[in-house]
PDB file of N, CA and C in Angstrom:
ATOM      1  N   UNK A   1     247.280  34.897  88.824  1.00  0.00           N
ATOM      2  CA  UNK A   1     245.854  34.913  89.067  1.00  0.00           C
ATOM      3  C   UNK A   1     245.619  35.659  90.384  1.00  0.00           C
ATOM      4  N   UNK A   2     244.844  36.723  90.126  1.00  0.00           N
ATOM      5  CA  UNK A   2     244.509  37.338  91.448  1.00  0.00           C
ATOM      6  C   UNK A   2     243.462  36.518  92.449  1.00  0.00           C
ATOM      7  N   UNK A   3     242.890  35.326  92.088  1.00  0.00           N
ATOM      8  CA  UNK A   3     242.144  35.287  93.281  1.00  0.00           C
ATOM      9  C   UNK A   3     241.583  33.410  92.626  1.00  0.00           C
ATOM     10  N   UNK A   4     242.803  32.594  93.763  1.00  0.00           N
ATOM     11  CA  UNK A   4     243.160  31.356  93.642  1.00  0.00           C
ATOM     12  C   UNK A   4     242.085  30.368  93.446  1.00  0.00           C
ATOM     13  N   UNK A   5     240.370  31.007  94.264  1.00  0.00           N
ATOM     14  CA  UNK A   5     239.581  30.216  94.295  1.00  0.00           C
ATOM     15  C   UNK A   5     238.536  30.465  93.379  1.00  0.00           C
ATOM     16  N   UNK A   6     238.405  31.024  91.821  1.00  0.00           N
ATOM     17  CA  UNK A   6     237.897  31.727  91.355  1.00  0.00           C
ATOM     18  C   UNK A   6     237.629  30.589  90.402  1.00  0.00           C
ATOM     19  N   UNK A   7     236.445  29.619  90.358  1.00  0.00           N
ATOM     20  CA  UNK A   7     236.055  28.334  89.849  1.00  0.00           C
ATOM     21  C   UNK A   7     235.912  29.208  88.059  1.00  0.00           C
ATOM     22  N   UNK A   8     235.538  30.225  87.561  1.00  0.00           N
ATOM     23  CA  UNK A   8     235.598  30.775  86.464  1.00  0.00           C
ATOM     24  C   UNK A   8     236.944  31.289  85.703  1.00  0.00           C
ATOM     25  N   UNK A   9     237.779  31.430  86.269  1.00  0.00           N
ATOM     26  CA  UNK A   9     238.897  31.611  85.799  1.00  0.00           C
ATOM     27  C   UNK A   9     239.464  30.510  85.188  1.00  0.00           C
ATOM     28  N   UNK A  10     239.763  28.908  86.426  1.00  0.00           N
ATOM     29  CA  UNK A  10     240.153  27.529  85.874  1.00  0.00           C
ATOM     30  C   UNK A  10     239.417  27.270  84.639  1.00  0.00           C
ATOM     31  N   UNK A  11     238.153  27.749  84.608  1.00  0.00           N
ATOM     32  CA  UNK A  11     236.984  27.322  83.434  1.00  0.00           C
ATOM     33  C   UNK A  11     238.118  27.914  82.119  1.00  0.00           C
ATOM     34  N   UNK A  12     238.246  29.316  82.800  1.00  0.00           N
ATOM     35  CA  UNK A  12     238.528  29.942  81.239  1.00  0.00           C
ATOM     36  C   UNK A  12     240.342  29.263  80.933  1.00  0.00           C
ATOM     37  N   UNK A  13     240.908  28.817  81.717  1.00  0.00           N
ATOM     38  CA  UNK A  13     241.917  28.540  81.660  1.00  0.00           C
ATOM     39  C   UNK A  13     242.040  27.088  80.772  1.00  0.00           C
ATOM     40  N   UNK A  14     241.319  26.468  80.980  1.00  0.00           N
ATOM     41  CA  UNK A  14     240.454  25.106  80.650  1.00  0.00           C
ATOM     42  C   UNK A  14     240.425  25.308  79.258  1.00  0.00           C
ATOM     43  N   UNK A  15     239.363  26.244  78.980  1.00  0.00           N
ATOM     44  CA  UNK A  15     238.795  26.465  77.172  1.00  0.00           C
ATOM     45  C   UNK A  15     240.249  26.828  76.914  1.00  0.00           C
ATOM     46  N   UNK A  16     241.172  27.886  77.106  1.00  0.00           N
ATOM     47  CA  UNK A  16     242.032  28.303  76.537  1.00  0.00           C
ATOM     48  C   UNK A  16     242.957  27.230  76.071  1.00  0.00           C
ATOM     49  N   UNK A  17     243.532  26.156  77.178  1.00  0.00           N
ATOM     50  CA  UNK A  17     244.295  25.135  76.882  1.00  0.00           C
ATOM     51  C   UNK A  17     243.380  24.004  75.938  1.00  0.00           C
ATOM     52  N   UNK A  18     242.479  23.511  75.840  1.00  0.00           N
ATOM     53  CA  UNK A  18     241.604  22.941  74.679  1.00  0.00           C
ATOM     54  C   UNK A  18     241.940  23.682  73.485  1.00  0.00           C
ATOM     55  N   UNK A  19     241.929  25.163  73.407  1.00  0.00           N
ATOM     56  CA  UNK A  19     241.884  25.650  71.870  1.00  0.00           C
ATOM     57  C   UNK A  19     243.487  25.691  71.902  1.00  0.00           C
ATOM     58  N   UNK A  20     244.770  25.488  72.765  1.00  0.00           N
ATOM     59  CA  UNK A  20     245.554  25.401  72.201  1.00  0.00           C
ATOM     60  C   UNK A  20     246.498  23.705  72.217  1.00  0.00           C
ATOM     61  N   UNK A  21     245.164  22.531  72.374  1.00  0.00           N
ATOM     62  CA  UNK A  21     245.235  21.459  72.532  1.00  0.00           C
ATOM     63  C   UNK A  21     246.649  21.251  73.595  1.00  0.00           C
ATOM     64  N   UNK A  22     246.662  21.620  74.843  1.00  0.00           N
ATOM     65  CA  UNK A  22     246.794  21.456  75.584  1.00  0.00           C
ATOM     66  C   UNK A  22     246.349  20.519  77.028  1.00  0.00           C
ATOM     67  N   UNK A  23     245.644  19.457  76.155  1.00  0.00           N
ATOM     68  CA  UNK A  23     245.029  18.451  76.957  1.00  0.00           C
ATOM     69  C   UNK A  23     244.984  18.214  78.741  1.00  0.00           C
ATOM     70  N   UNK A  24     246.339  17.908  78.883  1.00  0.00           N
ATOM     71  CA  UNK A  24     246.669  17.548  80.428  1.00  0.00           C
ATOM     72  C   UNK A  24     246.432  18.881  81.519  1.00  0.00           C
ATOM     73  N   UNK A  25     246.481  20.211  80.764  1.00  0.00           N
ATOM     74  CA  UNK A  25     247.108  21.227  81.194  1.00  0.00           C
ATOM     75  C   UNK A  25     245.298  21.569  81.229  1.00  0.00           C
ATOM     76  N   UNK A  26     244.494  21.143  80.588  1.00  0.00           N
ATOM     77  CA  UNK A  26     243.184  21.890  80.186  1.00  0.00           C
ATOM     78  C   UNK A  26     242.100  20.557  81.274  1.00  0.00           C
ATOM     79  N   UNK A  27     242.594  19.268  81.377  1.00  0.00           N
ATOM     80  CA  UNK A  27     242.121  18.248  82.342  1.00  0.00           C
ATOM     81  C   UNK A  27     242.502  19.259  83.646  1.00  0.00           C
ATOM     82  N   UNK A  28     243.646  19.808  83.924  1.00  0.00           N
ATOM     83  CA  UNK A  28     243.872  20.364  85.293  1.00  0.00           C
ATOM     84  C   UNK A  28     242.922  20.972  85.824  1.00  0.00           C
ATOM     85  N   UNK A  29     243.081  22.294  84.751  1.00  0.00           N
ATOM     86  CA  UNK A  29     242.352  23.374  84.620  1.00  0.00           C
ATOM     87  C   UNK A  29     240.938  23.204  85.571  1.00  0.00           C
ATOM     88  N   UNK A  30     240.113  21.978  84.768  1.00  0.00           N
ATOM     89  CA  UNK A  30     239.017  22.146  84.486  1.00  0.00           C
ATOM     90  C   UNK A  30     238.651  21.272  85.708  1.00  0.00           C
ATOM     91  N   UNK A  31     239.572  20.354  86.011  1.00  0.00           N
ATOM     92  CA  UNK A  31     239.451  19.719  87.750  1.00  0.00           C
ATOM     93  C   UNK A  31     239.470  20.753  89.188  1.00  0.00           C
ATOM     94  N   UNK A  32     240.229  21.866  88.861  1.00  0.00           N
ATOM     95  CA  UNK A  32     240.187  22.541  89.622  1.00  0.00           C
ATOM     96  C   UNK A  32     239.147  23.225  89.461  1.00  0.00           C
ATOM     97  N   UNK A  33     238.432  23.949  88.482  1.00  0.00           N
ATOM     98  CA  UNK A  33     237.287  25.138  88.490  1.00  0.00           C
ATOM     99  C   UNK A  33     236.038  23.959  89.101  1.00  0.00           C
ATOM    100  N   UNK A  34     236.234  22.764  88.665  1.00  0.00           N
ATOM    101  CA  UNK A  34     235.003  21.447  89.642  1.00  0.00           C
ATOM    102  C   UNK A  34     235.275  21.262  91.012  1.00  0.00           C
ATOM    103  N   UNK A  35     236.705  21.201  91.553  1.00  0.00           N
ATOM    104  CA  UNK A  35     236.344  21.003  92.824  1.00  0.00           C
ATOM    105  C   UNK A  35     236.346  22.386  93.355  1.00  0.00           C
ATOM    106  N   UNK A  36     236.165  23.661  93.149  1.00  0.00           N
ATOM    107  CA  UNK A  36     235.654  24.941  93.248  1.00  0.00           C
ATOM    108  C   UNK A  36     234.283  24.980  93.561  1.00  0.00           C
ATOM    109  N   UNK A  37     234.009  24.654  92.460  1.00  0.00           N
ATOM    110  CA  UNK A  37     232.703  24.982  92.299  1.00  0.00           C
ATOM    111  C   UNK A  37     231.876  23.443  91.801  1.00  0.00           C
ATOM    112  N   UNK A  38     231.413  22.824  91.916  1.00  0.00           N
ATOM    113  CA  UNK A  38     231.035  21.433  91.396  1.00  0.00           C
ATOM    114  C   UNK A  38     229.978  21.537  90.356  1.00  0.00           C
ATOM    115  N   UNK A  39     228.929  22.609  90.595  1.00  0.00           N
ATOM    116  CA  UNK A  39     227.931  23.026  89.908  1.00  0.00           C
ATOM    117  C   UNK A  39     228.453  24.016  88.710  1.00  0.00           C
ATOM    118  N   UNK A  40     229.457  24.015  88.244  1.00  0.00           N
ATOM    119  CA  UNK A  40     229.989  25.148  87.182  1.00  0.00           C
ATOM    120  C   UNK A  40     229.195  24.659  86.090  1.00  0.00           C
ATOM    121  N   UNK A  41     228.548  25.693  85.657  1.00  0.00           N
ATOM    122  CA  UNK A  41     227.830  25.352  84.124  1.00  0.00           C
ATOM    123  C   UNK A  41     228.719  24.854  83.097  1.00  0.00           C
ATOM    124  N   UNK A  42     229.920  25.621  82.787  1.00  0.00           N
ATOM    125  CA  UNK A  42     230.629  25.171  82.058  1.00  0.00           C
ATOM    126  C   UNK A  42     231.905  24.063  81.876  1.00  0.00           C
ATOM    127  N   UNK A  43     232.025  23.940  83.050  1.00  0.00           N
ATOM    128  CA  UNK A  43     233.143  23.457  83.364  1.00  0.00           C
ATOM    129  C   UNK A  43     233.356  21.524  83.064  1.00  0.00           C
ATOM    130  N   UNK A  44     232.136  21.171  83.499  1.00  0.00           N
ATOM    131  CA  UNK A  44     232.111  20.111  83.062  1.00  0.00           C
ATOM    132  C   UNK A  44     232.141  19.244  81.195  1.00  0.00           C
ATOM    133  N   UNK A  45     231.902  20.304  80.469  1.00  0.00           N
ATOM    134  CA  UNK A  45     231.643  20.253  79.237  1.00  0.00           C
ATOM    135  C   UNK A  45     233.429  20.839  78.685  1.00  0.00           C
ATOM    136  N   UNK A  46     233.332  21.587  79.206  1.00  0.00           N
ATOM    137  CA  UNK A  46     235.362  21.494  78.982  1.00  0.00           C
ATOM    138  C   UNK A  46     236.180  20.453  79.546  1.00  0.00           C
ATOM    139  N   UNK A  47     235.871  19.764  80.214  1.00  0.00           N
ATOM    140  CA  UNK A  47     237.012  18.942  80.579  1.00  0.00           C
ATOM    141  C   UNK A  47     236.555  17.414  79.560  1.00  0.00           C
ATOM    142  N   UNK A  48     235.168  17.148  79.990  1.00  0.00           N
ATOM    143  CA  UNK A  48     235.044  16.762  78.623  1.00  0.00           C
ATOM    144  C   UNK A  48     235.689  16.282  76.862  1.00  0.00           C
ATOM    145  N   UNK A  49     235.957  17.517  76.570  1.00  0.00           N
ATOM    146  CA  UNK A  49     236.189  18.118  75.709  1.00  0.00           C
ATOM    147  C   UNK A  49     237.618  17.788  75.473  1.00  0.00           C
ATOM    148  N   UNK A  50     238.707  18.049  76.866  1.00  0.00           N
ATOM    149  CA  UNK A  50     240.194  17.796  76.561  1.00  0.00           C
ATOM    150  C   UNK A  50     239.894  16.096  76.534  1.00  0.00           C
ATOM    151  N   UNK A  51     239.315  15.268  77.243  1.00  0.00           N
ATOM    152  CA  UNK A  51     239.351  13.917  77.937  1.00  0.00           C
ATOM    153  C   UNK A  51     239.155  13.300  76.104  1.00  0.00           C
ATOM    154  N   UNK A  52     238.083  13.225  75.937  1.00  0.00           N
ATOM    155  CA  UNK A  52     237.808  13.055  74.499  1.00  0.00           C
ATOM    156  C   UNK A  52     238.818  13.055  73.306  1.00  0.00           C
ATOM    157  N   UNK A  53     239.606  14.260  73.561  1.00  0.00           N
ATOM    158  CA  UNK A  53     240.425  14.643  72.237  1.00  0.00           C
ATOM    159  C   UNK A  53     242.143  14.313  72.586  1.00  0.00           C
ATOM    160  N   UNK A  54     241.977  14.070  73.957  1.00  0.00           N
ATOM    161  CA  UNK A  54     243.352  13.120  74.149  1.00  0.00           C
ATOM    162  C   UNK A  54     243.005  11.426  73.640  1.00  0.00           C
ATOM    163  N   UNK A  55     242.147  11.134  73.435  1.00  0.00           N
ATOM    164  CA  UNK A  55     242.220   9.706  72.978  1.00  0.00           C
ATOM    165  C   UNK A  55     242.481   9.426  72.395  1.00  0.00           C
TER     166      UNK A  55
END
């Protein structure tokens, strides 16, 4: 990753590990693009998303 603090990248890293049900790896993801950015439009709705489908 060229640029460590890039709250959109974790996002996309996030969706990617969800579509390859990568749960823990897509919870990371998506903790990091939040404490980045807290206000991420998307980000909260992906982590979501892994939290849910690990149950």
């Amino acid at each position: 990753m060229n640029d460590p603090n890039n709250a959109d990248a974790y996002n996309n890293m996030c969706a990617a590990y969800n579509m390859l049900k990568e749960w823990e790896k897509a919870k990371a993801a998506c903790t990091k693009a939040l404490q980045l950015n807290p206000r991420h439009p998307n980000a909260p709705a992906n982590l979501q998303w892994a939290i849910k489908q690990k149950l």
